[in-house]
ModelCIF file with pLDDT and N, C-alpha, C, O atoms, coordinates in Angstrom:
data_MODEL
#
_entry.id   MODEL 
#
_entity.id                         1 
_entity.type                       polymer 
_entity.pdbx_number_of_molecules   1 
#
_entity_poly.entity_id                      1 
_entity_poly.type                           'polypeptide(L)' 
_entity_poly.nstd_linkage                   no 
_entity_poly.nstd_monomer                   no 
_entity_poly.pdbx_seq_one_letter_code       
;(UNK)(UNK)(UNK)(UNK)(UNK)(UNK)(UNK)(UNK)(UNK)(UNK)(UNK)(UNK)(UNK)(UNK)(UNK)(UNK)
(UNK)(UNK)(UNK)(UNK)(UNK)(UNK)(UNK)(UNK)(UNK)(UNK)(UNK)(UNK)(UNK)(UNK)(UNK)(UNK)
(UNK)(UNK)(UNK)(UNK)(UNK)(UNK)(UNK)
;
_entity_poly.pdbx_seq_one_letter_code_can   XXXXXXXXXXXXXXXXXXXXXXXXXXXXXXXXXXXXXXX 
_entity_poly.pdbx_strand_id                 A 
#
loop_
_entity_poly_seq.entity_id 
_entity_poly_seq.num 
_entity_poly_seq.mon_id 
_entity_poly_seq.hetero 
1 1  UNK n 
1 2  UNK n 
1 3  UNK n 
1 4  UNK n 
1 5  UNK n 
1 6  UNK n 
1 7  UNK n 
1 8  UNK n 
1 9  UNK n 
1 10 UNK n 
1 11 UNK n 
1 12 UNK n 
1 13 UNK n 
1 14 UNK n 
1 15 UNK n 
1 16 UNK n 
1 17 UNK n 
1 18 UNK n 
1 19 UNK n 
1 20 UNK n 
1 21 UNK n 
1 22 UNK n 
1 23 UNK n 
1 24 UNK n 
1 25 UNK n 
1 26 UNK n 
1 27 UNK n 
1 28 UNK n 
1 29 UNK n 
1 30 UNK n 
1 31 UNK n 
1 32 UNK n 
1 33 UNK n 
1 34 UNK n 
1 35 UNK n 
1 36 UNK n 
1 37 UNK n 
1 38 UNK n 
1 39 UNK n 
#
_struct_asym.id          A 
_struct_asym.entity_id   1 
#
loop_
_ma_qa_metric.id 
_ma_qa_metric.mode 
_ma_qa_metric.name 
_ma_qa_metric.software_group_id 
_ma_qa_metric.type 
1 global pLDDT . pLDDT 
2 local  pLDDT . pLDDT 
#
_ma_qa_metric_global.metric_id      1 
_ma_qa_metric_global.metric_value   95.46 
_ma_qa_metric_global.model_id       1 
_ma_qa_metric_global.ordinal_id     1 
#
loop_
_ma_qa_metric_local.label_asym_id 
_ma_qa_metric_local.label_comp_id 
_ma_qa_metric_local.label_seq_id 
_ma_qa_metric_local.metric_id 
_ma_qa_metric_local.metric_value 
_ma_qa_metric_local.model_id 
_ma_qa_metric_local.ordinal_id 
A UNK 1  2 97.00 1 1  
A UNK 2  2 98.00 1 2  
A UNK 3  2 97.00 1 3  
A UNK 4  2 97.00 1 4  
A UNK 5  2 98.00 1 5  
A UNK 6  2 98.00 1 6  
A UNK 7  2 97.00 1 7  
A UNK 8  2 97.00 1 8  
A UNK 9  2 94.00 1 9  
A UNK 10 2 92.00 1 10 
A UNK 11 2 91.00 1 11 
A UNK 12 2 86.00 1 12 
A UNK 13 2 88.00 1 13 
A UNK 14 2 90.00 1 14 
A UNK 15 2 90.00 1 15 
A UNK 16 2 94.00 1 16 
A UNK 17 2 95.00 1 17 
A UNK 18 2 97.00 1 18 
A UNK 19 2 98.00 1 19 
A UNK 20 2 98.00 1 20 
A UNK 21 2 98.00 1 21 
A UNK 22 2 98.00 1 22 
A UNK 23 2 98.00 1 23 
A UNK 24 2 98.00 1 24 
A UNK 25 2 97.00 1 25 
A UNK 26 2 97.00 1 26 
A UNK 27 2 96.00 1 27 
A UNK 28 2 98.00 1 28 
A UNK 29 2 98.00 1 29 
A UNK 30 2 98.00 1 30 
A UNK 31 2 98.00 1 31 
A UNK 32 2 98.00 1 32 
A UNK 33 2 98.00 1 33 
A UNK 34 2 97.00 1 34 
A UNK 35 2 95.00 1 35 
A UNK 36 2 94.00 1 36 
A UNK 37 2 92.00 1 37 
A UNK 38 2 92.00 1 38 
A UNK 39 2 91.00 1 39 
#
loop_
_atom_site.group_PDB 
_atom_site.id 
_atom_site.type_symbol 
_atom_site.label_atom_id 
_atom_site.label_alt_id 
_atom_site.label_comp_id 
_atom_site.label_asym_id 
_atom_site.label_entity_id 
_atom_site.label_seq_id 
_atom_site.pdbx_PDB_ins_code 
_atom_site.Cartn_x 
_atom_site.Cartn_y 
_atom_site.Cartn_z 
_atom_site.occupancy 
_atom_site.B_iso_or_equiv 
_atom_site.pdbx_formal_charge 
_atom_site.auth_seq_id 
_atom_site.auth_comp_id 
_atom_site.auth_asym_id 
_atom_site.auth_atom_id 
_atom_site.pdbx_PDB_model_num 
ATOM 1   N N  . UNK A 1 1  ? 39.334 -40.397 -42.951 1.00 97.00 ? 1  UNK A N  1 
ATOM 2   C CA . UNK A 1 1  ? 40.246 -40.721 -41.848 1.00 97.00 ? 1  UNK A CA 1 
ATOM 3   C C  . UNK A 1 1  ? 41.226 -41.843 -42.180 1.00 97.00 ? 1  UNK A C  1 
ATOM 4   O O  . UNK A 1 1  ? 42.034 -42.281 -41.361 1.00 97.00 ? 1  UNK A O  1 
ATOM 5   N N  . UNK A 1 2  ? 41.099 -42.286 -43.458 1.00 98.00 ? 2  UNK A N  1 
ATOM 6   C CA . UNK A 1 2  ? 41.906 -43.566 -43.713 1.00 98.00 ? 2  UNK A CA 1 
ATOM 7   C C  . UNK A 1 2  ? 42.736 -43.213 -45.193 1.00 98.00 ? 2  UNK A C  1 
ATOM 8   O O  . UNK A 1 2  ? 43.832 -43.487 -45.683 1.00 98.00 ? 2  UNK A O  1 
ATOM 9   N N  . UNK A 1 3  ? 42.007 -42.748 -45.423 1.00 97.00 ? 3  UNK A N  1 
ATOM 10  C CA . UNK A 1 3  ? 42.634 -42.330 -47.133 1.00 97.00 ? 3  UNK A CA 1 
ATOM 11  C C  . UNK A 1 3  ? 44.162 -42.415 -46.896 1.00 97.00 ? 3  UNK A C  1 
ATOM 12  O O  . UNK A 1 3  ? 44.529 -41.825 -45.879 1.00 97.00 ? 3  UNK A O  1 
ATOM 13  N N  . UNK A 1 4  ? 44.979 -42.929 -47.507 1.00 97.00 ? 4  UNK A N  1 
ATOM 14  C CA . UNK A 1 4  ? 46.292 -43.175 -47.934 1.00 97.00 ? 4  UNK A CA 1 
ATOM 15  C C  . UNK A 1 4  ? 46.903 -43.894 -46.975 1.00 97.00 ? 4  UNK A C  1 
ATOM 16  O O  . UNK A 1 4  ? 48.079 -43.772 -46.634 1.00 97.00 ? 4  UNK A O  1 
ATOM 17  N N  . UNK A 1 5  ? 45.909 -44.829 -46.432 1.00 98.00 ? 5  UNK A N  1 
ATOM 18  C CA . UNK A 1 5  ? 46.398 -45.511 -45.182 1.00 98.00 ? 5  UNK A CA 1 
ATOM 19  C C  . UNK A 1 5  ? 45.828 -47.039 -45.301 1.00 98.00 ? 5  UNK A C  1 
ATOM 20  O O  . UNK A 1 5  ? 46.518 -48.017 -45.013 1.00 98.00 ? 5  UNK A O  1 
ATOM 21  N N  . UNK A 1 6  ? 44.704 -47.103 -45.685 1.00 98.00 ? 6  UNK A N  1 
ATOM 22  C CA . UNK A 1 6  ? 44.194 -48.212 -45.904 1.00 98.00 ? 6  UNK A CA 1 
ATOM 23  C C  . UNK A 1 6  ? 43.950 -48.611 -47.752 1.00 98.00 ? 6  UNK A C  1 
ATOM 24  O O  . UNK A 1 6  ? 44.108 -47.874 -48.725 1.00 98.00 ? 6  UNK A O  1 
ATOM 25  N N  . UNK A 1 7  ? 43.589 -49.820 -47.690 1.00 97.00 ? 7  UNK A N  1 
ATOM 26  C CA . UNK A 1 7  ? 43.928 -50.171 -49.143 1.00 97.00 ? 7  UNK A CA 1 
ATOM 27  C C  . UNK A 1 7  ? 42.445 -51.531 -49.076 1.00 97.00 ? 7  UNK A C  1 
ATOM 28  O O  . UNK A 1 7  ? 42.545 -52.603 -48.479 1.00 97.00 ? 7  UNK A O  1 
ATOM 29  N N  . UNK A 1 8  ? 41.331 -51.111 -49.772 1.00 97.00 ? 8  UNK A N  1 
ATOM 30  C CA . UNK A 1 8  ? 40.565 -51.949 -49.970 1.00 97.00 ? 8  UNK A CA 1 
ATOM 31  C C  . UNK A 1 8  ? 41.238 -52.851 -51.472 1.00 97.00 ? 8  UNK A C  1 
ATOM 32  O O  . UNK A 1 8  ? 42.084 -52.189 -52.073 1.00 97.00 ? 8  UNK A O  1 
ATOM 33  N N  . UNK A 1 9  ? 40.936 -54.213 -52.061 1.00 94.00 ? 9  UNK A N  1 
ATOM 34  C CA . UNK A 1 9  ? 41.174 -55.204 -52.808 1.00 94.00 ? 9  UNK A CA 1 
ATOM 35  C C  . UNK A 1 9  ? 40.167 -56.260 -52.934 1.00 94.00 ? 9  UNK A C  1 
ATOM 36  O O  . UNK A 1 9  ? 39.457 -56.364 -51.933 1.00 94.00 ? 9  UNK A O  1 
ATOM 37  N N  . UNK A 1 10 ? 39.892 -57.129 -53.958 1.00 92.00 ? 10 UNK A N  1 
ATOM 38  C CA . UNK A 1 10 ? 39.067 -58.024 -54.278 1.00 92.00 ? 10 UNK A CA 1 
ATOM 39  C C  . UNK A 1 10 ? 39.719 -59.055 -55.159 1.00 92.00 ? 10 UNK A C  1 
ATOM 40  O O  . UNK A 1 10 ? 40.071 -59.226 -56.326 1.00 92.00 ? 10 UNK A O  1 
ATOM 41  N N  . UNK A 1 11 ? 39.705 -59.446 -54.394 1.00 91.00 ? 11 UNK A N  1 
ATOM 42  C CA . UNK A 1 11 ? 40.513 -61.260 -54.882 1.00 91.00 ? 11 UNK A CA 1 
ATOM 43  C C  . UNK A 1 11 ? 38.845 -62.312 -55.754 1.00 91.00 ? 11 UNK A C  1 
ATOM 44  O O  . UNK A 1 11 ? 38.039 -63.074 -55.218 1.00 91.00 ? 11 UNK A O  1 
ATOM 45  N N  . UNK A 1 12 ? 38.969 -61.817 -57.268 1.00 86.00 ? 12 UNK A N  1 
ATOM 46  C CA . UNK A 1 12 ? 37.275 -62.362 -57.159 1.00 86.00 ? 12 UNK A CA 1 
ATOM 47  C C  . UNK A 1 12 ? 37.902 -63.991 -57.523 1.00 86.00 ? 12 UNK A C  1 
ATOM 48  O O  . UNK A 1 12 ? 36.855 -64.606 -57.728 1.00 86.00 ? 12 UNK A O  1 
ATOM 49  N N  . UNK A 1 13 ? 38.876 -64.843 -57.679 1.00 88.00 ? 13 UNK A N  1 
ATOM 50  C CA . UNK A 1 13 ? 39.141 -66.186 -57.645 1.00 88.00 ? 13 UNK A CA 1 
ATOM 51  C C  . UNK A 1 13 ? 38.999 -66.668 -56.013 1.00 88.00 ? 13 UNK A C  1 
ATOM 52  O O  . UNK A 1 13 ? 38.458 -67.717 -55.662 1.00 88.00 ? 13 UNK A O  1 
ATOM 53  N N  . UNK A 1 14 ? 39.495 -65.848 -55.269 1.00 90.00 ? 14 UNK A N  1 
ATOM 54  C CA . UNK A 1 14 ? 39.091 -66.473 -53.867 1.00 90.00 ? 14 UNK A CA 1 
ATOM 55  C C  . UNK A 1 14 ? 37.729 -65.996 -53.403 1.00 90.00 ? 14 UNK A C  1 
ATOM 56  O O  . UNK A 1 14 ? 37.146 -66.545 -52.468 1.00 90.00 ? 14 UNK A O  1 
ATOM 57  N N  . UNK A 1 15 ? 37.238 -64.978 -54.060 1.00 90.00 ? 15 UNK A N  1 
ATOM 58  C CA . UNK A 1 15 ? 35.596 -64.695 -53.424 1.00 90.00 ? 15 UNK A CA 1 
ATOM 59  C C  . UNK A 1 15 ? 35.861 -63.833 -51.978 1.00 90.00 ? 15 UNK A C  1 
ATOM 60  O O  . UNK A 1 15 ? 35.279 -63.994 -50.906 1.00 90.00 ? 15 UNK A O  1 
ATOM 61  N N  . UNK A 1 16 ? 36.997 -62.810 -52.334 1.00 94.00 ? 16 UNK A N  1 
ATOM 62  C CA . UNK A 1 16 ? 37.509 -62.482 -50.805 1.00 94.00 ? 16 UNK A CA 1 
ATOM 63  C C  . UNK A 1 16 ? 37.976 -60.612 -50.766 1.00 94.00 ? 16 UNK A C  1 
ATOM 64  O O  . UNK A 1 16 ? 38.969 -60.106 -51.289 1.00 94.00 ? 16 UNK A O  1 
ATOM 65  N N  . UNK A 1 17 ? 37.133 -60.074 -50.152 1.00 95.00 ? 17 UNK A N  1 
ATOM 66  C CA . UNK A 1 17 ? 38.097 -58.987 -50.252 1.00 95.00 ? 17 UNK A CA 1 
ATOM 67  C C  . UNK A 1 17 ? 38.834 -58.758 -48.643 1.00 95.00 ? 17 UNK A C  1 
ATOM 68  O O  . UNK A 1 17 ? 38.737 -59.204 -47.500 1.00 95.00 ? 17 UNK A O  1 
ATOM 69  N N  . UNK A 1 18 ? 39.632 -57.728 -49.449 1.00 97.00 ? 18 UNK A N  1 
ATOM 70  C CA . UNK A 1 18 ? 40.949 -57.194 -48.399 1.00 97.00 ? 18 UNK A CA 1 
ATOM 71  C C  . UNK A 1 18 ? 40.912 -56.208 -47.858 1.00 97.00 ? 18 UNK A C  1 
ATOM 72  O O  . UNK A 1 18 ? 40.583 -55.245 -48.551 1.00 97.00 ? 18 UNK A O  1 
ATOM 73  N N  . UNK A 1 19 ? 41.226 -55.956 -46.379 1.00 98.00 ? 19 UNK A N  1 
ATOM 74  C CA . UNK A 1 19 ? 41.871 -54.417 -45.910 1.00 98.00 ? 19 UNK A CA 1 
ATOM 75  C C  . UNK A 1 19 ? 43.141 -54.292 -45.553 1.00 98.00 ? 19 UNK A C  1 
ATOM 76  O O  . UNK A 1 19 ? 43.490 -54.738 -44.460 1.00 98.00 ? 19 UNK A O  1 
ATOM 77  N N  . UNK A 1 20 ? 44.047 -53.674 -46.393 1.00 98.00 ? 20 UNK A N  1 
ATOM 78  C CA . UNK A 1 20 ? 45.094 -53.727 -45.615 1.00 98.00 ? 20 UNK A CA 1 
ATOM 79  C C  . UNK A 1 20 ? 45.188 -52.120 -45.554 1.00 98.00 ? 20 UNK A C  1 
ATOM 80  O O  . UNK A 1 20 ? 44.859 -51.195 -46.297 1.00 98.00 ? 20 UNK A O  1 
ATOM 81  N N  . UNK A 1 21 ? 46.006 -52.297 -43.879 1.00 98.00 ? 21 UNK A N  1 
ATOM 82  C CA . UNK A 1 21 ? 45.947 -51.015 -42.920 1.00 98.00 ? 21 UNK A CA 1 
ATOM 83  C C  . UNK A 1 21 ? 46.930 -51.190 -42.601 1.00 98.00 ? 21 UNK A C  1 
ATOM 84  O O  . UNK A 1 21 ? 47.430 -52.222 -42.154 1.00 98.00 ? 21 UNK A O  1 
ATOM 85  N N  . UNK A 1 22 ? 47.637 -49.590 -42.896 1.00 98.00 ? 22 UNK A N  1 
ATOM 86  C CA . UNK A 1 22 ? 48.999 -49.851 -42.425 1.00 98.00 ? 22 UNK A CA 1 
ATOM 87  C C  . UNK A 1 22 ? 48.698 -48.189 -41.804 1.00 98.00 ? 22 UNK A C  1 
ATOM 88  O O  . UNK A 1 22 ? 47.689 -47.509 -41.991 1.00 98.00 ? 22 UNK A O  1 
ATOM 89  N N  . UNK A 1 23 ? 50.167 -47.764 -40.875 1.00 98.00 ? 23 UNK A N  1 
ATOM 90  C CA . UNK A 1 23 ? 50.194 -46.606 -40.296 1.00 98.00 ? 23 UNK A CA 1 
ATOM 91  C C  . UNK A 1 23 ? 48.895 -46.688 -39.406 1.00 98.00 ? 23 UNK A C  1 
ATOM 92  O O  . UNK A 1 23 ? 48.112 -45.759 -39.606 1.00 98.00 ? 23 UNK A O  1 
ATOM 93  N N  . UNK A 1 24 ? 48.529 -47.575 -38.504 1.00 98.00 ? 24 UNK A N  1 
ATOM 94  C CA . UNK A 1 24 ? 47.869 -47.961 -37.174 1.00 98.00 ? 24 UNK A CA 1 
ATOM 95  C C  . UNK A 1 24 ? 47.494 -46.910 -36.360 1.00 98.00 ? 24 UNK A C  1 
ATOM 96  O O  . UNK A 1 24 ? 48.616 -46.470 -36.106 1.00 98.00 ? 24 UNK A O  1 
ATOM 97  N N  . UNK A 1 25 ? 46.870 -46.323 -35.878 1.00 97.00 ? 25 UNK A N  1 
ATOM 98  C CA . UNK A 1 25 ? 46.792 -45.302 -34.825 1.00 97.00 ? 25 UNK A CA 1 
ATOM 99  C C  . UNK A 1 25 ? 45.484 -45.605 -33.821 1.00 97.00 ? 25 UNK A C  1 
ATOM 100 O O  . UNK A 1 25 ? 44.306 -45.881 -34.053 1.00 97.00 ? 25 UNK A O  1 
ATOM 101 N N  . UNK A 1 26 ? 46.130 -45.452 -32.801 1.00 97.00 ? 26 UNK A N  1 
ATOM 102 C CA . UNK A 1 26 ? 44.863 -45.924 -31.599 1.00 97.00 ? 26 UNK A CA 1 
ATOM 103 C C  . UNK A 1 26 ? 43.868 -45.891 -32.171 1.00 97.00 ? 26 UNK A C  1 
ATOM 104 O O  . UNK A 1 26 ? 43.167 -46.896 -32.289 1.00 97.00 ? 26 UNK A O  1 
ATOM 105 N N  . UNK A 1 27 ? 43.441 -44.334 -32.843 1.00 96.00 ? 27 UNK A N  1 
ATOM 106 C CA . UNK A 1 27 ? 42.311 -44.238 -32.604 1.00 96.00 ? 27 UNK A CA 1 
ATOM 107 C C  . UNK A 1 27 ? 41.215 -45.008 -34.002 1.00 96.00 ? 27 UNK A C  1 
ATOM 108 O O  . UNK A 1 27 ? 40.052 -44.654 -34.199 1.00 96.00 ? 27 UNK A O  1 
ATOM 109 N N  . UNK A 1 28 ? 41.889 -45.998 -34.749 1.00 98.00 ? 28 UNK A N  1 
ATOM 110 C CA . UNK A 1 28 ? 41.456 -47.077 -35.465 1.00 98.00 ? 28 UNK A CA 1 
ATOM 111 C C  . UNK A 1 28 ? 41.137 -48.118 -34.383 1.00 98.00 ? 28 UNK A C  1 
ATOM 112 O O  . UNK A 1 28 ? 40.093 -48.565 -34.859 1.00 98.00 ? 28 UNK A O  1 
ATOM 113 N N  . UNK A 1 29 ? 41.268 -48.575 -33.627 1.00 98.00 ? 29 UNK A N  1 
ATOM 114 C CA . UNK A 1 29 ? 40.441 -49.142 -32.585 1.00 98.00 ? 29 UNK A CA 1 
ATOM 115 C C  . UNK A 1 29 ? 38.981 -49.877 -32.786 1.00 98.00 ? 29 UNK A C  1 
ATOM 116 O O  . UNK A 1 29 ? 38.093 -49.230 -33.342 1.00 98.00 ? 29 UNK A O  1 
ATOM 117 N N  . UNK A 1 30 ? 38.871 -50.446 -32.597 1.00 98.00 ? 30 UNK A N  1 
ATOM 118 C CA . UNK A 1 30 ? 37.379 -51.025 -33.193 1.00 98.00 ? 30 UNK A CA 1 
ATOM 119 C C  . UNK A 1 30 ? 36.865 -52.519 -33.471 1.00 98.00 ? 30 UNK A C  1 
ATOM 120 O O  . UNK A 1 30 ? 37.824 -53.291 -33.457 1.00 98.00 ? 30 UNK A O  1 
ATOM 121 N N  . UNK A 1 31 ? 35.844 -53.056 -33.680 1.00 98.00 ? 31 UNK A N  1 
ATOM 122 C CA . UNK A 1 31 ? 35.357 -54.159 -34.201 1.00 98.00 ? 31 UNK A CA 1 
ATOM 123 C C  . UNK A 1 31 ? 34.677 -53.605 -35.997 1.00 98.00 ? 31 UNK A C  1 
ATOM 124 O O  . UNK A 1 31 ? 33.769 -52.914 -36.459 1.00 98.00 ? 31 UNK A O  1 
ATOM 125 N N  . UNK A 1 32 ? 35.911 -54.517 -36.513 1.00 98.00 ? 32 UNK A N  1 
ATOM 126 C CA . UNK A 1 32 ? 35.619 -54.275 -37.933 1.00 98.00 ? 32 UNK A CA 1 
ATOM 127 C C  . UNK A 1 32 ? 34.654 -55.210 -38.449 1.00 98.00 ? 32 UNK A C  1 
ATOM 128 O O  . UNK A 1 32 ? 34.596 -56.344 -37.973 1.00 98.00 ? 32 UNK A O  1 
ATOM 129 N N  . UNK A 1 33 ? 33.721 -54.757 -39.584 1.00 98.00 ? 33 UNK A N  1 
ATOM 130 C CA . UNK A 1 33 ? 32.382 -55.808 -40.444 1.00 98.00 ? 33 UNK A CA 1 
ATOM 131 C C  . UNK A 1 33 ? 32.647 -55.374 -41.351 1.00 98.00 ? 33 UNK A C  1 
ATOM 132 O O  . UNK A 1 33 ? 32.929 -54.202 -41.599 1.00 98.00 ? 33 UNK A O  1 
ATOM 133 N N  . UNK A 1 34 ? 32.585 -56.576 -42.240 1.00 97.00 ? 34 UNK A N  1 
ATOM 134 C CA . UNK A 1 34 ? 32.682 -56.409 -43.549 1.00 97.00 ? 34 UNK A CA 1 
ATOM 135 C C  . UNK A 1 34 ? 30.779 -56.638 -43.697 1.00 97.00 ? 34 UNK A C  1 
ATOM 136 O O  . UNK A 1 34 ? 29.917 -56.891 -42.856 1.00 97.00 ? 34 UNK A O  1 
ATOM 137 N N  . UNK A 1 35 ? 30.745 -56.464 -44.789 1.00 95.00 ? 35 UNK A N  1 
ATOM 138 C CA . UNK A 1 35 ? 29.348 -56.802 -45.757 1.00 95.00 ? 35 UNK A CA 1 
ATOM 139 C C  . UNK A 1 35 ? 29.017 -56.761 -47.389 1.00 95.00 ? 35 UNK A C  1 
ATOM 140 O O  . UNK A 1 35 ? 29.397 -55.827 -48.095 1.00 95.00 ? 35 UNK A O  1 
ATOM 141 N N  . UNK A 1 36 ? 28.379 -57.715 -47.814 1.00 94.00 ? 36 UNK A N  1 
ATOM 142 C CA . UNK A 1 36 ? 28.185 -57.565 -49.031 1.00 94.00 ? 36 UNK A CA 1 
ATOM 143 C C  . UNK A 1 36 ? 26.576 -57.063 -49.376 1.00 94.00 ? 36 UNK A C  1 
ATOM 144 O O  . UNK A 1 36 ? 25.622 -57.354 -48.654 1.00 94.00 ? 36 UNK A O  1 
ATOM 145 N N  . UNK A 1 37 ? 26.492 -56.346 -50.481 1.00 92.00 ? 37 UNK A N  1 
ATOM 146 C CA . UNK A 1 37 ? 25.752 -55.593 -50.542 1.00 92.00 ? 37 UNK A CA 1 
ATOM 147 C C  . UNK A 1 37 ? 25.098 -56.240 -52.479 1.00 92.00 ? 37 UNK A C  1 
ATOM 148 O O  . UNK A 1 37 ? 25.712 -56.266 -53.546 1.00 92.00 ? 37 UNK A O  1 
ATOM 149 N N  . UNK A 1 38 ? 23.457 -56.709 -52.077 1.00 92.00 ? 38 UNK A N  1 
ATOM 150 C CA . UNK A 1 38 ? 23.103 -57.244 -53.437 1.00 92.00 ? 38 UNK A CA 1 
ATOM 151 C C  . UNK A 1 38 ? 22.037 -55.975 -53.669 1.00 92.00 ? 38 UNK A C  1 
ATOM 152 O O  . UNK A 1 38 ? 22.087 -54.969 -52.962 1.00 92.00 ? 38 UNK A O  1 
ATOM 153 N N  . UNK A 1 39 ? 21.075 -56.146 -54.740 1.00 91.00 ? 39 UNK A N  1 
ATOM 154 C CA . UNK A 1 39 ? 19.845 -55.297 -55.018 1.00 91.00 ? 39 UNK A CA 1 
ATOM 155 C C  . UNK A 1 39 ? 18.893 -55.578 -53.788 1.00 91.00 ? 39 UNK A C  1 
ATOM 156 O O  . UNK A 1 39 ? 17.795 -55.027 -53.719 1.00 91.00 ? 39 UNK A O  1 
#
């Protein structure tokens, strides 16, 4: 539902990743979470 719309990134000097979302549509709506994921 996002493919060519959103753009995950990892900034590993800031320890930070990114979503950028462009082309918005209502139905993206939501409370977004990130998470990191160890073993």
């Amino acid at each position: 539902s996002v493919k060519g719309r959103f753009t995950i990134s990892r900034d590993n000097a800031k320890n930070t990743v990114y979503l950028q979302m462009n082309s918005l549509k209502p139905e993206d709506t939501a409370v977004y979470y990130c998470n990191a994921a160890t073993r």
